[in-house]
Protein backbone atom coordinates (compact mmCIF):
# COMPACT_ATOMS: atom_id res chain seq x y z
CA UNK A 1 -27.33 -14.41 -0.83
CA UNK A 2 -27.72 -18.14 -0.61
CA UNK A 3 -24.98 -18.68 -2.83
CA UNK A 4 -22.21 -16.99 -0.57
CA UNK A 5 -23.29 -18.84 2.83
CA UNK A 6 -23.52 -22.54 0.40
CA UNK A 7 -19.81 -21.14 0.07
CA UNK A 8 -18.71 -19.30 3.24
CA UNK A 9 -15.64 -21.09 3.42
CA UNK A 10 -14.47 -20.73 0.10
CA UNK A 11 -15.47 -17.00 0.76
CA UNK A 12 -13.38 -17.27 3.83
CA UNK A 13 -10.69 -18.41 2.55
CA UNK A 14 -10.39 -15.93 0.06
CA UNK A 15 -11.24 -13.37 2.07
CA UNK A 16 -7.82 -13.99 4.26
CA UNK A 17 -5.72 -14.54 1.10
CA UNK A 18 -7.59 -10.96 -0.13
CA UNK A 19 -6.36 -9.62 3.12
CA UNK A 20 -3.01 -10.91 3.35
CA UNK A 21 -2.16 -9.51 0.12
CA UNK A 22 -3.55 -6.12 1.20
CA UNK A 23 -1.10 -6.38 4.46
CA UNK A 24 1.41 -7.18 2.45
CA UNK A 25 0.90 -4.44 0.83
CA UNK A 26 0.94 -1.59 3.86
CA UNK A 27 3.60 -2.68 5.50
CA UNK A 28 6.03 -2.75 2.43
CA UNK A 29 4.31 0.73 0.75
CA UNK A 30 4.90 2.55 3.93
CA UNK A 31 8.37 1.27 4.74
CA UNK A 32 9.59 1.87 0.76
CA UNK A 33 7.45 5.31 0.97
CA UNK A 34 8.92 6.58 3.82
CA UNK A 35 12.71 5.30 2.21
CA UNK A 36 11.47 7.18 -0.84
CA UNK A 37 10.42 10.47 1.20
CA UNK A 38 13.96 10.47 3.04
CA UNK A 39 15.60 10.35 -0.57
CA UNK A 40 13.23 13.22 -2.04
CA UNK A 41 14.79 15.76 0.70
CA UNK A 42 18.14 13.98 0.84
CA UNK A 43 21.57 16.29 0.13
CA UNK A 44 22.43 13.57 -2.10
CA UNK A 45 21.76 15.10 -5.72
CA UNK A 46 21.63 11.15 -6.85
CA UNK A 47 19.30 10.00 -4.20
CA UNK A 48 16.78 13.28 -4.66
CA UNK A 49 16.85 12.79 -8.44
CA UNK A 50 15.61 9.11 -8.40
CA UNK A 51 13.01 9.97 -5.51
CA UNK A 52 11.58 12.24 -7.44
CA UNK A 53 11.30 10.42 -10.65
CA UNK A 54 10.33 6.83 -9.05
CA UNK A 55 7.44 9.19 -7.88
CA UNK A 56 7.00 11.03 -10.59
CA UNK A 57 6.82 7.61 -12.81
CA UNK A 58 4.86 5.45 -10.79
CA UNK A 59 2.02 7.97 -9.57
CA UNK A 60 1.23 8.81 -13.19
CA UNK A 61 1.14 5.10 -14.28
CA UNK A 62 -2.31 2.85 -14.07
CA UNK A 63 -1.76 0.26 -11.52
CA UNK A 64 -2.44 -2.62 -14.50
CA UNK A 65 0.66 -1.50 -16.44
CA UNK A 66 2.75 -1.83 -13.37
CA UNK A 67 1.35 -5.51 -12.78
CA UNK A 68 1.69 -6.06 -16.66
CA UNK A 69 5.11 -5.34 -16.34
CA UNK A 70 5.68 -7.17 -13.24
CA UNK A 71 4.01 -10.20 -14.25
CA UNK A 72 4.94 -10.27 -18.42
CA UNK A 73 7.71 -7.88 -18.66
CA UNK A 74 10.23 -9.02 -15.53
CA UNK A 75 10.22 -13.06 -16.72
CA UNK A 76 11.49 -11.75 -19.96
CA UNK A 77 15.02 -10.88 -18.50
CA UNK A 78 15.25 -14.25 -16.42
CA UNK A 79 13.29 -12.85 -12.78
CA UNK A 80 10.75 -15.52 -12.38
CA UNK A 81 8.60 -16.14 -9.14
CA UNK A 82 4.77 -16.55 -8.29
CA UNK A 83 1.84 -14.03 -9.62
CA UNK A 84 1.72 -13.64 -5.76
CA UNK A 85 5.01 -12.51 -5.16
CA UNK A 86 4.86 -10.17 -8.31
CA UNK A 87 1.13 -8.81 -7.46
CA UNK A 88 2.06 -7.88 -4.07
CA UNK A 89 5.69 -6.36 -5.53
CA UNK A 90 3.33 -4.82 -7.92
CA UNK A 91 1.43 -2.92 -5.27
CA UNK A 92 3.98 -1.89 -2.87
CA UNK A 93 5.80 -0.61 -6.41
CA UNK A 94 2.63 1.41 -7.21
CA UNK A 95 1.59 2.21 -3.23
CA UNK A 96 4.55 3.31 -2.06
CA UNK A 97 5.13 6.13 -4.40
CA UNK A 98 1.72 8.09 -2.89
CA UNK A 99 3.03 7.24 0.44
CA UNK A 100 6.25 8.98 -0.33
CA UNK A 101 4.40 12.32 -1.00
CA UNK A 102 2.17 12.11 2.00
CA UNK A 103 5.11 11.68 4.72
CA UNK A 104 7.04 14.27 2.85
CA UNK A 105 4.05 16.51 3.22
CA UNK A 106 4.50 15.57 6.81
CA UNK A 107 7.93 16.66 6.83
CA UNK A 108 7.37 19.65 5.34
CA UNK A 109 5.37 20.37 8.89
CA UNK A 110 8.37 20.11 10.86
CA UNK A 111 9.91 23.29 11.56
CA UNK A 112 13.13 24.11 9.90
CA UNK A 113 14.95 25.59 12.73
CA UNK A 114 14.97 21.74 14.59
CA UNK A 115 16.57 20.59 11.72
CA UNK A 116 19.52 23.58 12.19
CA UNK A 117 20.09 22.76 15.73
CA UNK A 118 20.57 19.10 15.19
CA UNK A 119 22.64 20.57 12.86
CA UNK A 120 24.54 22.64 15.12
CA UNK A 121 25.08 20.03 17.70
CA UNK A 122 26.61 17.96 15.62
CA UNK A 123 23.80 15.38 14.48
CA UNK A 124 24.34 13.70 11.11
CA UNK A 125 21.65 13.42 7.64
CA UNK A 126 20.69 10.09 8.96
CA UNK A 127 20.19 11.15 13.19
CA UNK A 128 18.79 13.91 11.83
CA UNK A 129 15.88 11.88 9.98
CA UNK A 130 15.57 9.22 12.01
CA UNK A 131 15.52 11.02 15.93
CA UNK A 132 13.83 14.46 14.59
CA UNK A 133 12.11 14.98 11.58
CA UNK A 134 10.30 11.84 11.18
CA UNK A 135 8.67 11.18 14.03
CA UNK A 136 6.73 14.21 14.06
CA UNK A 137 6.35 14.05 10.33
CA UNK A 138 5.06 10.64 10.96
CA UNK A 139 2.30 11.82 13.36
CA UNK A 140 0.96 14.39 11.50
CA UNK A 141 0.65 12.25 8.34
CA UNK A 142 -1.60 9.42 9.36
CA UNK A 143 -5.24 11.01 7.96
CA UNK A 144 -3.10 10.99 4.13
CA UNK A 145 -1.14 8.04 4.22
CA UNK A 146 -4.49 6.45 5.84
CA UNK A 147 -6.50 6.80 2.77
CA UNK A 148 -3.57 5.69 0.58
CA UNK A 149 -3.76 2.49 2.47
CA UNK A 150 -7.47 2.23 2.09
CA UNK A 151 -7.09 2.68 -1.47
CA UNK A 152 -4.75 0.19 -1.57
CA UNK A 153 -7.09 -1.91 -0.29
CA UNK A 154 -9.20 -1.69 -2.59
CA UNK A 155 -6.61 -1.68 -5.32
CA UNK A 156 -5.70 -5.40 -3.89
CA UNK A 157 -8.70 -6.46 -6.01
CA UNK A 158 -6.65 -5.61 -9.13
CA UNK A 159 -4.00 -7.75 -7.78
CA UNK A 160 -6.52 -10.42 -7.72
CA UNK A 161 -7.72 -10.58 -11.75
CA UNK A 162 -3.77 -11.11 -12.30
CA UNK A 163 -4.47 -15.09 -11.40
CA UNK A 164 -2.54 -14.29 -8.09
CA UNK A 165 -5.25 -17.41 -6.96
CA UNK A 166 -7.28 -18.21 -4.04
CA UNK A 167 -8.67 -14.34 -3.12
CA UNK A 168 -11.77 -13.23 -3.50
CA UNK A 169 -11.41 -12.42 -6.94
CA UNK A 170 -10.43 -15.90 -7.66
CA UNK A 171 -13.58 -16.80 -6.20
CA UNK A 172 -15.75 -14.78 -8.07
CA UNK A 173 -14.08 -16.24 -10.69
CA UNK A 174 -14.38 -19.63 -9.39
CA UNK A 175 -18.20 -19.67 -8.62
CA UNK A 176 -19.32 -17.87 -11.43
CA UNK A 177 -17.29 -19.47 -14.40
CA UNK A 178 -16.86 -22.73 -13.15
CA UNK A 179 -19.83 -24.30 -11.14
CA UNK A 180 -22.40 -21.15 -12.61
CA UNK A 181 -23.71 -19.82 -9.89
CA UNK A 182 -25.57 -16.25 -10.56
CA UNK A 183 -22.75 -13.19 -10.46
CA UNK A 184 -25.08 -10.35 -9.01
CA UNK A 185 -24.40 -12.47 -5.33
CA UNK A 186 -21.15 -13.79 -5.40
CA UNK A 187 -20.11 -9.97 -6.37
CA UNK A 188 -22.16 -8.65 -3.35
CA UNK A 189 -20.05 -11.70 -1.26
CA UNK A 190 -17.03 -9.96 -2.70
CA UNK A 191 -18.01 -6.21 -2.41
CA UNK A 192 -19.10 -7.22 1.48
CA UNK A 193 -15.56 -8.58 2.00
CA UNK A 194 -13.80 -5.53 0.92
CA UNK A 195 -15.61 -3.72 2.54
CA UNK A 196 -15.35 -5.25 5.66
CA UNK A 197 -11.24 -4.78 5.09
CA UNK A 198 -11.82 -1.08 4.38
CA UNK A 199 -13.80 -0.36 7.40
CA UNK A 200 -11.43 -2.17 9.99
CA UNK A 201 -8.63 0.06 8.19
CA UNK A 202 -10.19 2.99 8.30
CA UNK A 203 -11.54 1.64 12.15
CA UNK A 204 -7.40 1.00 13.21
CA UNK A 205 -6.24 4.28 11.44
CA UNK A 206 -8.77 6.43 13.28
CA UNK A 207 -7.62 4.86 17.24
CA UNK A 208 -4.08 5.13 15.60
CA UNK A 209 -4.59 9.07 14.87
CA UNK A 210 -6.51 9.48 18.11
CA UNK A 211 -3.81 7.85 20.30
CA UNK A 212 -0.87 10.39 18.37
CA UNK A 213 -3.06 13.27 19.31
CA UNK A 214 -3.00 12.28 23.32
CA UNK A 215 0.76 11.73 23.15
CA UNK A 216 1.20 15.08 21.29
């Protein structure tokens, strides 16, 4: 392991860009998920027909073609911007589509008959949504949409071989390639990283669902 703490900074420094990306990532996957989950049970034919299939699409596509496509395939038509801006479109793209099925699992928890009296009272599509279905969808969904998020996680590495630059792919990359050091280390230095990102998910998600369950 001497290679990784001659280079703790560099691993450092990767590790942060590694996690930012994977932040990134959550946030944008669960707000476009949870958009995509209103759509998939909206009364708008339109809006339930491209829900389901954007979900459809993207959850029976490999995460590389989506980052081909964002990183080759969108420059073609004149959209240009940074292999970081496209990896981490890339992932919330890819993400958000198993998010959408998880929160409208959730939904699917919600009793009907709350839905009819906001209904009744006079509550429009969008009250209805926003003050009763989905926060108690939302509650009951963090355990599925946590180990989305952890997979994302993970998936971030993919991000990383796309020369998004300075994560801790790049530094494999970097240490190995370009100043030789042995790859069996610098790999564990990587592996240890991600895993330190999964666990403090998986840490944050558990307290999350644990707090839900004393409100409920």
């Amino acid at each position: 392991m001497q290679p990784v703490i001659d280079n703790i900074d560099l691993f450092w420094s990767g590790f942060l860009r590694s996690l930012g990306i994977a932040a990134l990532g959550a946030v944008g996957s669960l707000l476009w998920g949870t958009v995509l989950a209103v759509f998939r049970i909206s009364p708008i034919p339109v809006l339930r027909a491209f829900g389901a299939f954007y979900v459809t699409w993207l959850r029976n596509t490999p995460l590389a073609i989506v980052l081909f496509t964002m990183a080759f395939g969108i420059p073609t038509v004149g959209i240009n911007a940074s292999y970081y801006v496209f990896g981490v479109t890339a992932l919330v793209l890819y993400t958000s589509a198993f998010v959408c099925e998880a929160v409208r699992s959730g939904i699917a928890t919600v009793p009907t008959g709350q839905a009819e009296a906001a209904r009744a009272i006079g509550l429009t599509f969008r009250q209805i949504v926003g003050l009763v279905i989905l926060p108690q969808a939302l509650r009951a969904v963090v355990p599925p949409v946590g180990n989305v998020l952890i997979a994302m996680t993970k998936n971030s590495a993919v991000v990383g071989a796309f020369g998004v630059g300075g994560e801790l792919f790049s530094v494999y990359a970097r240490l190995t390639s370009a100043q030789g050091y042995p790859q069996l280390p610098i790999l564990t230095g990587v592996a240890i990283g991600f895993l330190i990102m999964t666990l403090s998910t998986a840490a944050l998600l558990a307290l999350a669902e644990r707090r839900l369950e004393v409100a409920r």
